[in-house]
N, C-alpha and C. Protein backbone atom coordinates (compact mmCIF):
# COMPACT_ATOMS: atom_id res chain seq x y z
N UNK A 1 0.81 -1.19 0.00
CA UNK A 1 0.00 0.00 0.00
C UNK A 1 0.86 1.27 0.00
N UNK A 2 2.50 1.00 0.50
CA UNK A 2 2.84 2.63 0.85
C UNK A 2 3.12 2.92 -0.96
N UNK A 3 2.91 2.36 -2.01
CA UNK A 3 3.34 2.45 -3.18
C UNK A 3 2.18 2.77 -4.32
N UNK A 4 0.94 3.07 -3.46
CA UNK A 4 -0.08 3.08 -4.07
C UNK A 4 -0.74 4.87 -3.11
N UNK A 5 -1.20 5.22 -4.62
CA UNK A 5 -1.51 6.83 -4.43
C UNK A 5 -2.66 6.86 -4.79
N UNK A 6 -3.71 8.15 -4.54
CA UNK A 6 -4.71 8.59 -4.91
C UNK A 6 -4.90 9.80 -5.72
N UNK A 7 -5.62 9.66 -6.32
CA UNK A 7 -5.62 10.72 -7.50
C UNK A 7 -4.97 12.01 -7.06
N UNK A 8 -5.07 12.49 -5.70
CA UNK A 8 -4.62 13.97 -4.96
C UNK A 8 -3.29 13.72 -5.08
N UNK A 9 -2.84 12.72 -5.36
CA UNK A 9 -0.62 12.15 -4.86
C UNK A 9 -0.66 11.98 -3.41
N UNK A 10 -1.34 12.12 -2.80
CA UNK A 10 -1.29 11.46 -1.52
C UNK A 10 -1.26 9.79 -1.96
N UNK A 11 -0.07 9.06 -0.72
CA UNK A 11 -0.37 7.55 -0.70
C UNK A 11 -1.68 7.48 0.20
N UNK A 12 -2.47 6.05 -0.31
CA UNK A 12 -3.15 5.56 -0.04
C UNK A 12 -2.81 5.27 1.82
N UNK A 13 -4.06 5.47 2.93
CA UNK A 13 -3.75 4.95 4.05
C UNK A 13 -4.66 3.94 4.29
N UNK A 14 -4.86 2.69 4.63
CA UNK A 14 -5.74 1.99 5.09
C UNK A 14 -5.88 1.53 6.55
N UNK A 15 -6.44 0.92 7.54
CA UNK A 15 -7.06 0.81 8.70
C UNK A 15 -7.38 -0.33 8.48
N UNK A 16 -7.12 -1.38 9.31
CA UNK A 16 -8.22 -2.35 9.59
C UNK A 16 -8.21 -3.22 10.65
N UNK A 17 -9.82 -2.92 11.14
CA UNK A 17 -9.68 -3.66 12.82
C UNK A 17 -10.52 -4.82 12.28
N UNK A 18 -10.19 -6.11 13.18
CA UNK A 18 -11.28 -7.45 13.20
C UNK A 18 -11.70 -7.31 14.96
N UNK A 19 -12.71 -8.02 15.14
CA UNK A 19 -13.39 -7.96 16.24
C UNK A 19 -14.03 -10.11 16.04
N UNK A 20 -14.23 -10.52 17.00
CA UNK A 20 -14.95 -12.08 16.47
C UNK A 20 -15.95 -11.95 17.40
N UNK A 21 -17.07 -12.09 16.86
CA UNK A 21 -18.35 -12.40 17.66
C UNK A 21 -19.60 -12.50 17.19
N UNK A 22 -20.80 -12.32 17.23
CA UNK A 22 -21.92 -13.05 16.69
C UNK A 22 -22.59 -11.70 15.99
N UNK A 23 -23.30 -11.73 14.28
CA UNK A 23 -23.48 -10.82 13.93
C UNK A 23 -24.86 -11.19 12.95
N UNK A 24 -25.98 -10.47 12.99
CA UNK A 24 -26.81 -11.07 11.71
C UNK A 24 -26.91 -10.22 10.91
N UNK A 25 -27.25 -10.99 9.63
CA UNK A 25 -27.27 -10.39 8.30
C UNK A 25 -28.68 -10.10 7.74
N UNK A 26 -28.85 -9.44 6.71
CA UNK A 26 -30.12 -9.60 5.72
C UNK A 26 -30.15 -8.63 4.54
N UNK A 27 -30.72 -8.72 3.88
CA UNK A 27 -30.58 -7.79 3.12
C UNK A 27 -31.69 -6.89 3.06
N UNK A 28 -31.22 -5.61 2.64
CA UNK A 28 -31.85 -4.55 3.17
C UNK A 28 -32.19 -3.48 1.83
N UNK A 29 -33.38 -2.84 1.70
CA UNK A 29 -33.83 -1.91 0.37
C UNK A 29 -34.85 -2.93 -0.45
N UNK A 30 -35.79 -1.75 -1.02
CA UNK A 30 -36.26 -2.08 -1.92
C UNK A 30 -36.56 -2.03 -3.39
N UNK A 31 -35.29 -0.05 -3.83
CA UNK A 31 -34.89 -0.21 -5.14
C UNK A 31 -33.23 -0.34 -5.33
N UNK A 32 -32.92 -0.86 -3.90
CA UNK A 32 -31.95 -1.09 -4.47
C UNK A 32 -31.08 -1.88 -3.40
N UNK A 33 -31.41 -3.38 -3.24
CA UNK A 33 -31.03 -4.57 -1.88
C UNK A 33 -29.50 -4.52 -2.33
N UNK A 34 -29.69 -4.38 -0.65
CA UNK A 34 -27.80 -4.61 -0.49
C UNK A 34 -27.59 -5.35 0.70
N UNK A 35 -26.68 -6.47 1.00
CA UNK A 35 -26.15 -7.22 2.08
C UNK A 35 -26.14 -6.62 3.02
N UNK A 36 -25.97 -6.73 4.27
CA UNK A 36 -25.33 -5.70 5.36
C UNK A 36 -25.62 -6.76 6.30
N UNK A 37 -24.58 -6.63 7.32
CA UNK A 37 -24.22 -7.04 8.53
C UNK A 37 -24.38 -6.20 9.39
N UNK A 38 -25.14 -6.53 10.80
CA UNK A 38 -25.08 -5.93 12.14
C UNK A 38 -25.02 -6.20 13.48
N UNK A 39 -25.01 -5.63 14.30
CA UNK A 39 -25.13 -6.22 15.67
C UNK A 39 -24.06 -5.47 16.76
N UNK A 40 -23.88 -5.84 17.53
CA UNK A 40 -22.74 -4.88 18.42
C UNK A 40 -20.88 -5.50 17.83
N UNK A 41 -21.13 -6.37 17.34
CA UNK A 41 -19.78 -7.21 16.94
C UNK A 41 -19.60 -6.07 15.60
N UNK A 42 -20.20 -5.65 14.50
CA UNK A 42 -19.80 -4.68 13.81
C UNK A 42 -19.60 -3.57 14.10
N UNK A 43 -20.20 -3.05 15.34
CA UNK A 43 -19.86 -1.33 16.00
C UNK A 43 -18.03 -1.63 16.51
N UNK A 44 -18.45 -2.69 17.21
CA UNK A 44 -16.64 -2.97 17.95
C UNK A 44 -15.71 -2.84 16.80
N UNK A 45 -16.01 -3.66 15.50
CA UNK A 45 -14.95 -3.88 14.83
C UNK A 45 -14.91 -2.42 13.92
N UNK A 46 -15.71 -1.76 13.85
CA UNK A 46 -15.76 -0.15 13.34
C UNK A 46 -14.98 0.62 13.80
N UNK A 47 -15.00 0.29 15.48
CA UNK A 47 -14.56 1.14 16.64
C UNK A 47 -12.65 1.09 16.59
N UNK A 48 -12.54 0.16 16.50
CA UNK A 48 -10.96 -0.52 16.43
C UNK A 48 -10.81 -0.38 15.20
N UNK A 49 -11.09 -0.36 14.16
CA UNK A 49 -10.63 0.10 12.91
C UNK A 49 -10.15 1.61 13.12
N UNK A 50 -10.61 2.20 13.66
CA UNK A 50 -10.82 3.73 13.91
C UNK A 50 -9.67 4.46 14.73
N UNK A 51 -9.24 3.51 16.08
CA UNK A 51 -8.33 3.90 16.86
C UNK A 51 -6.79 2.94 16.06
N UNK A 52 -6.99 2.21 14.77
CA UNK A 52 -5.75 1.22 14.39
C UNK A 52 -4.99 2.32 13.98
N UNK A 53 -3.74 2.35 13.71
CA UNK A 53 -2.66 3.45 12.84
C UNK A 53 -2.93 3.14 11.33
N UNK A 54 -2.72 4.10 10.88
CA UNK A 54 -2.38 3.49 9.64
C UNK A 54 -1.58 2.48 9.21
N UNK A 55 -1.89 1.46 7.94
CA UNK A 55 -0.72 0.21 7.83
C UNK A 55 -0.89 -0.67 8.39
N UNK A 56 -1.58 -0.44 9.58
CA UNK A 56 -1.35 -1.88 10.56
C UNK A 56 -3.03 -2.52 10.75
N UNK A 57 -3.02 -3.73 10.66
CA UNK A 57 -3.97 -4.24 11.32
C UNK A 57 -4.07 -4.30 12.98
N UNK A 58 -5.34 -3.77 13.84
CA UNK A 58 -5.75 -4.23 15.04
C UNK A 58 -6.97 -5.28 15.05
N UNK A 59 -6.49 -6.00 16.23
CA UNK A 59 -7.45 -6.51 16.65
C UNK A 59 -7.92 -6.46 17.95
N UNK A 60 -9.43 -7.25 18.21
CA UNK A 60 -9.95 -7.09 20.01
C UNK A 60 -9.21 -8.16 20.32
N UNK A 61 -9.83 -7.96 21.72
CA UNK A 61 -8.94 -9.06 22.97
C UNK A 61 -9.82 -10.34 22.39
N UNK A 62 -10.98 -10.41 22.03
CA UNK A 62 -11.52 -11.50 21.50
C UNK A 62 -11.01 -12.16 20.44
N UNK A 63 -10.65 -11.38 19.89
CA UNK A 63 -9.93 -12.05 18.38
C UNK A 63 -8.80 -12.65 18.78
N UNK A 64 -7.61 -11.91 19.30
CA UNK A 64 -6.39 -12.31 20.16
C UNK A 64 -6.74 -13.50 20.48
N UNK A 65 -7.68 -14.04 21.60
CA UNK A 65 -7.97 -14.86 22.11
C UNK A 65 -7.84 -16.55 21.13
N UNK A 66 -8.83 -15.62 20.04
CA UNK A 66 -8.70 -17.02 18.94
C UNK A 66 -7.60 -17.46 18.44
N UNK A 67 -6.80 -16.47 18.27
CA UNK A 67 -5.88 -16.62 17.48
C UNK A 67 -5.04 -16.92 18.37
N UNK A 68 -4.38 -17.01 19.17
CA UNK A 68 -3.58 -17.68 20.29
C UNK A 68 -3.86 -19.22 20.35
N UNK A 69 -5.24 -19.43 20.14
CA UNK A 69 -5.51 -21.13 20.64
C UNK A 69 -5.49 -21.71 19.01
N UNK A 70 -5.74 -20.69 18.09
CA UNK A 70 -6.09 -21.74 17.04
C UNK A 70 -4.56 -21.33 15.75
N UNK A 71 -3.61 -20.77 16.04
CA UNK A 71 -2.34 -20.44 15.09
C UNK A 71 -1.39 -19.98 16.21
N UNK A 72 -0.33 -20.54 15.61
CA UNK A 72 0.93 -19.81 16.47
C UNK A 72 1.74 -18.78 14.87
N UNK A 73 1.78 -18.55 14.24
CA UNK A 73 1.88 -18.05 13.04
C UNK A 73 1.62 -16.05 12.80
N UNK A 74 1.81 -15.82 14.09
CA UNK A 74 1.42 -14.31 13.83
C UNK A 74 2.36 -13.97 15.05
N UNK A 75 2.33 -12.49 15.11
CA UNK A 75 2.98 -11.36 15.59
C UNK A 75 2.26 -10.18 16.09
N UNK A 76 2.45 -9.83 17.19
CA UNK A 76 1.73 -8.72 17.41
C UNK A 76 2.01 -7.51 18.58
N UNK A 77 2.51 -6.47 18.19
CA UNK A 77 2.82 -5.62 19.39
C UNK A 77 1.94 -5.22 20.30
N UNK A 78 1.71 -5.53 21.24
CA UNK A 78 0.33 -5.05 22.04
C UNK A 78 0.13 -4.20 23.26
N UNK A 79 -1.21 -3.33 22.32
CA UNK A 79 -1.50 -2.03 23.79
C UNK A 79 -2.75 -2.53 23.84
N UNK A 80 -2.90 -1.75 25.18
CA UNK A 80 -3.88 -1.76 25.97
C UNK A 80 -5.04 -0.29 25.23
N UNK A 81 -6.04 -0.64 24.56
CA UNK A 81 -6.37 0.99 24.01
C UNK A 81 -8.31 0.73 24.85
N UNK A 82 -8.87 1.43 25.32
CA UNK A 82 -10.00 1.62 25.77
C UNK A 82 -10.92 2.50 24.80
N UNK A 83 -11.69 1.61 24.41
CA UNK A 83 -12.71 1.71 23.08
C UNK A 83 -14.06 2.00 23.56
N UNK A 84 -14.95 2.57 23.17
CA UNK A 84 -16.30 2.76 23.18
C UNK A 84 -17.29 1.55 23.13
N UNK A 85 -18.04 0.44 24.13
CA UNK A 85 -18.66 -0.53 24.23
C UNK A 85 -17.94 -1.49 24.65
């Protein structure tokens, strides 16, 4: 991504938080249906997208959690950040 620009010449920044937890779907509109996901598991993972730096992926303590029991295959510097919900 640091090699990729936007029309302004600014590089591109991206964000991205995961959160794991239970979410329902449906689709939603009537001239014009679109997928969407909700529930409090998409506000969290909104929320942590929001406080991530640029470049880097965050994740919740829930996700951590999984990923500890189910891969040893990752890396992760870790703070403590206090999020909204």
């Amino acid at each position: 991504m640091k090699n990729t620009y936007l029309k302004n010449g600014k590089n591109l920044e991206i964000r991205i938080g995961i959160h794991t937890g239970q979410v329902s779907s449906a689709v939603v509109g009537e001239t014009k249906p679109q997928f969407s996901l909700f529930g409090e598991t998409v506000l969290k993972t909104v929320n942590i997208s929001r406080i991530s730096e640029p470049q880097r992926v965050s994740v919740s303590k829930n996700t951590h959690h999984y990923l500890e029991l189910y891969t040893n295959n990752y890396w992760f510097h870790q703070s403590n950040i206090e999020i909204k919900g």
